[in-house]
C-alpha atoms as a PDB file:
ATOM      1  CA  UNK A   1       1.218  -5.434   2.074  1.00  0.00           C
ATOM      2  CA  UNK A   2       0.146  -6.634  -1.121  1.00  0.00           C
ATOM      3  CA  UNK A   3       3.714  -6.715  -2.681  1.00  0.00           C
ATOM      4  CA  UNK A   4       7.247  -5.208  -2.289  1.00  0.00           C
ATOM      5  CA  UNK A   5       9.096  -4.019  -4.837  1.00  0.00           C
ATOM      6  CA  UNK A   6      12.434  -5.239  -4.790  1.00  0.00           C
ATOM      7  CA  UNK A   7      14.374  -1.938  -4.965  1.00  0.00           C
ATOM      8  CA  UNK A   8      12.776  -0.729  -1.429  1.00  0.00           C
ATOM      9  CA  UNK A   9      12.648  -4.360   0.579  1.00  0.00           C
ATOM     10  CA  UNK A  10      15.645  -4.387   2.465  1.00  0.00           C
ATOM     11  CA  UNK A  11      15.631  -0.551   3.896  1.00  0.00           C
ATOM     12  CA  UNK A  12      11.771  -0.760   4.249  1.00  0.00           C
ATOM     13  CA  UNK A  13      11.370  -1.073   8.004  1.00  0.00           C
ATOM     14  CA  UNK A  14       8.645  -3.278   8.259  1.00  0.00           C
ATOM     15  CA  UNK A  15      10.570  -5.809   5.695  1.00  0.00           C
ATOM     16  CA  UNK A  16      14.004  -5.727   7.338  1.00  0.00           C
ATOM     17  CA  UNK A  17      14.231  -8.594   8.756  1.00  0.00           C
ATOM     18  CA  UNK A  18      11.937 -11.125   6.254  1.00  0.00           C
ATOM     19  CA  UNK A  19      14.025  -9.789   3.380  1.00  0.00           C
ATOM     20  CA  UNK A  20      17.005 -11.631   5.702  1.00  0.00           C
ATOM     21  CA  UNK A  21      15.783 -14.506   6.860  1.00  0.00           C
ATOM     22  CA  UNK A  22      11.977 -15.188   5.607  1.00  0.00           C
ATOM     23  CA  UNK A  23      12.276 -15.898   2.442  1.00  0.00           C
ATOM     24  CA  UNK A  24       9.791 -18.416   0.712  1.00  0.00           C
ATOM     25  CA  UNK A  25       8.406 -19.134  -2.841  1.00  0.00           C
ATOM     26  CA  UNK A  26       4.042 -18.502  -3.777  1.00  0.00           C
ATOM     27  CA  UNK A  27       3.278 -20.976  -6.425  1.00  0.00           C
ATOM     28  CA  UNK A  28       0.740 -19.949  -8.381  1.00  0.00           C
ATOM     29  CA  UNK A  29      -1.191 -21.104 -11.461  1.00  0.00           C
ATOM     30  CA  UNK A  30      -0.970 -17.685 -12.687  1.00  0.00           C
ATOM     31  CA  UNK A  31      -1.198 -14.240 -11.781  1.00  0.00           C
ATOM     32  CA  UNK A  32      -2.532 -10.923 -13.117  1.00  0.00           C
ATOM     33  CA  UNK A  33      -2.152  -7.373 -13.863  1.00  0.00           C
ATOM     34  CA  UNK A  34      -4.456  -4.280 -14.290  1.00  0.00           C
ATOM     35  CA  UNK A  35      -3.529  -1.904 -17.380  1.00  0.00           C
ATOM     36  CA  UNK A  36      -5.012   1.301 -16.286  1.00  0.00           C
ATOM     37  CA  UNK A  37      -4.219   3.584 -19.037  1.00  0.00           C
ATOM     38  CA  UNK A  38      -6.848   2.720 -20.841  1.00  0.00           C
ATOM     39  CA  UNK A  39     -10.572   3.130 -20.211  1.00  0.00           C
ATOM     40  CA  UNK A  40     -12.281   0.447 -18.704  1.00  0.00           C
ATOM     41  CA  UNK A  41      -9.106  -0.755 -17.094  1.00  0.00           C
ATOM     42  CA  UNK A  42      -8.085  -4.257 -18.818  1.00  0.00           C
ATOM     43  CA  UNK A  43      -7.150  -7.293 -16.989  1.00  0.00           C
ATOM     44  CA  UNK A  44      -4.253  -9.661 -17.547  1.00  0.00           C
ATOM     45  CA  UNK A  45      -3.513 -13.146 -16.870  1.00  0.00           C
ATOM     46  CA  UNK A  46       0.197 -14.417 -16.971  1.00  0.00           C
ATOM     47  CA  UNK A  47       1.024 -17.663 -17.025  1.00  0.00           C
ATOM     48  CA  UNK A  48       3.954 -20.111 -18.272  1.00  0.00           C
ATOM     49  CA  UNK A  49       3.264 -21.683 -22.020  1.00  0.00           C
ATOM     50  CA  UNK A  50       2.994 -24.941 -20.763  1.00  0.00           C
ATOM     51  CA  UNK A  51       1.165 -24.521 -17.842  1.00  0.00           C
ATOM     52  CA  UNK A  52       3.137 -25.192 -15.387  1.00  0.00           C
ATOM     53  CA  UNK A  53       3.042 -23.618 -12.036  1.00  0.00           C
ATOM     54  CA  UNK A  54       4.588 -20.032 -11.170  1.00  0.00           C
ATOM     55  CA  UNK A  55       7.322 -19.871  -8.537  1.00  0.00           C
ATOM     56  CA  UNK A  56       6.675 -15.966  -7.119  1.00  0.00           C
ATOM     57  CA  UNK A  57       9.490 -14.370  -4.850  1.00  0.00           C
ATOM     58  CA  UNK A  58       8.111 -13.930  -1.482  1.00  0.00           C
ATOM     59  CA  UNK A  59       8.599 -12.740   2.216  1.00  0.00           C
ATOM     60  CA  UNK A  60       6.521 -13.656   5.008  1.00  0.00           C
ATOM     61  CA  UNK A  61       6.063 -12.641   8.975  1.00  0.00           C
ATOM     62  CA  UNK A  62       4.001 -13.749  11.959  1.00  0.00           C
ATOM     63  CA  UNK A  63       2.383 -10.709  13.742  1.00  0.00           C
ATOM     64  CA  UNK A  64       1.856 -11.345  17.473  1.00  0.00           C
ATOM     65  CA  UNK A  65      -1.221  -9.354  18.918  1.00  0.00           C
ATOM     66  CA  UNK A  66      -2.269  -9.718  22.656  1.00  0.00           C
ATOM     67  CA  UNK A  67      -5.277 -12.258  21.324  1.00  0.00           C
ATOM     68  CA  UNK A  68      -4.061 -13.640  18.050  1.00  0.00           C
ATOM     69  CA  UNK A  69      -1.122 -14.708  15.945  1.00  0.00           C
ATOM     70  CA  UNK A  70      -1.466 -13.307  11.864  1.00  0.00           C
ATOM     71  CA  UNK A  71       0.869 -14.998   9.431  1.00  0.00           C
ATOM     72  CA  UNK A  72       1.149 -13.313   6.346  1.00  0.00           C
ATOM     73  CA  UNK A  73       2.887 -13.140   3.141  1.00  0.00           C
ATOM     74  CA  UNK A  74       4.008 -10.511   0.417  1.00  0.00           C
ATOM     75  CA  UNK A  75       5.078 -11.075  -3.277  1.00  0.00           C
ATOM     76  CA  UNK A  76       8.341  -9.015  -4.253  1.00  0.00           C
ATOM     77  CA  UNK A  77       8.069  -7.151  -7.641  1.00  0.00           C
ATOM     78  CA  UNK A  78      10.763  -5.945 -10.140  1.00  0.00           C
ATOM     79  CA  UNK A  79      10.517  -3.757 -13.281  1.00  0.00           C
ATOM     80  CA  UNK A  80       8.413  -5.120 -15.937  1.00  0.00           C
ATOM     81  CA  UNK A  81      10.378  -6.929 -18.851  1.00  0.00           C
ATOM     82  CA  UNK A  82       9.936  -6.563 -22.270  1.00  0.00           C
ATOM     83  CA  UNK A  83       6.515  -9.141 -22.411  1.00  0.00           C
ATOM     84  CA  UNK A  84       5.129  -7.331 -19.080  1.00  0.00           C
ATOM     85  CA  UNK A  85       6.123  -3.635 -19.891  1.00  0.00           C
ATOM     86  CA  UNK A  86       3.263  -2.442 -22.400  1.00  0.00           C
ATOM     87  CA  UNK A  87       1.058  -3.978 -19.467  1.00  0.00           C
ATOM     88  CA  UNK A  88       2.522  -2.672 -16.427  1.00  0.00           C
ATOM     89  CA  UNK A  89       5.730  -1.040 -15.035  1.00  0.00           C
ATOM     90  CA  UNK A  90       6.047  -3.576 -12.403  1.00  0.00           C
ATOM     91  CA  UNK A  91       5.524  -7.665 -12.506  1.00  0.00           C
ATOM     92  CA  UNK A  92       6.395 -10.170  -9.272  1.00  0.00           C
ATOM     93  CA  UNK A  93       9.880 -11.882  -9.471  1.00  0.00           C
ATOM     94  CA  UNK A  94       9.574 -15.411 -10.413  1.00  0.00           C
ATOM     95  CA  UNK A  95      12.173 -17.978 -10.183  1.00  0.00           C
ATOM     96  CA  UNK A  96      13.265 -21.207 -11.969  1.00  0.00           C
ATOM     97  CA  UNK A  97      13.322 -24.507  -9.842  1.00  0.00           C
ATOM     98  CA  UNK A  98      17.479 -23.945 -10.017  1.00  0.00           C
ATOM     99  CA  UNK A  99      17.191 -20.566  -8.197  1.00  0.00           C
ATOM    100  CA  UNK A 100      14.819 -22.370  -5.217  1.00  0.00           C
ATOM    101  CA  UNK A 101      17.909 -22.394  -2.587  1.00  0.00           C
END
């Protein structure tokens, strides 16, 4: 999965369990969103004023298969805010350095 949104995580079967105990943080220079009401689609980057890196909510697993081991990662999403909603009705959770633990 590409992303989770944060109101189905913890019922969603195949995140039970990394909602409750894999938890980690994607940094990330920025990230983007597609507005696709309009015609060609637009693209847009977000990214903090100063530049600083991104701190996206995340959840990750390990998949064991009879010949290899897959560890991967999904960013949570929330409902866009006031900057994000005229681009998109969903945006990833970020989180300040405080909120880390």
């Amino acid at each position: 999965m590409i992303n989770a949104r944060v109101e189905t995580v913890a019922p969603k079967s195949a995140l039970r369990v990394a909602y409750k105990i894999r938890r980690c943080l994607i940094p990330a220079g920025s990230c983007y969103k597609w507005k696709r009401d309009v015609e060609p689609k637009q693209l847009h980057f977000i990214l903090k004023h100063d530049g600083s890196p991104l701190a996206l909510a995340g959840l990750w697993e390990t998949w064991k298969g009879p010949d290899k081991t897959i560890q991967s990662c999904t960013i949570v999403t929330t409902e866009a805010n006031s900057l994000m909603t005229e681009r998109h009705h969903h945006m990833p959770v970020t989180l300040d350095p405080q909120d880390f633990d």
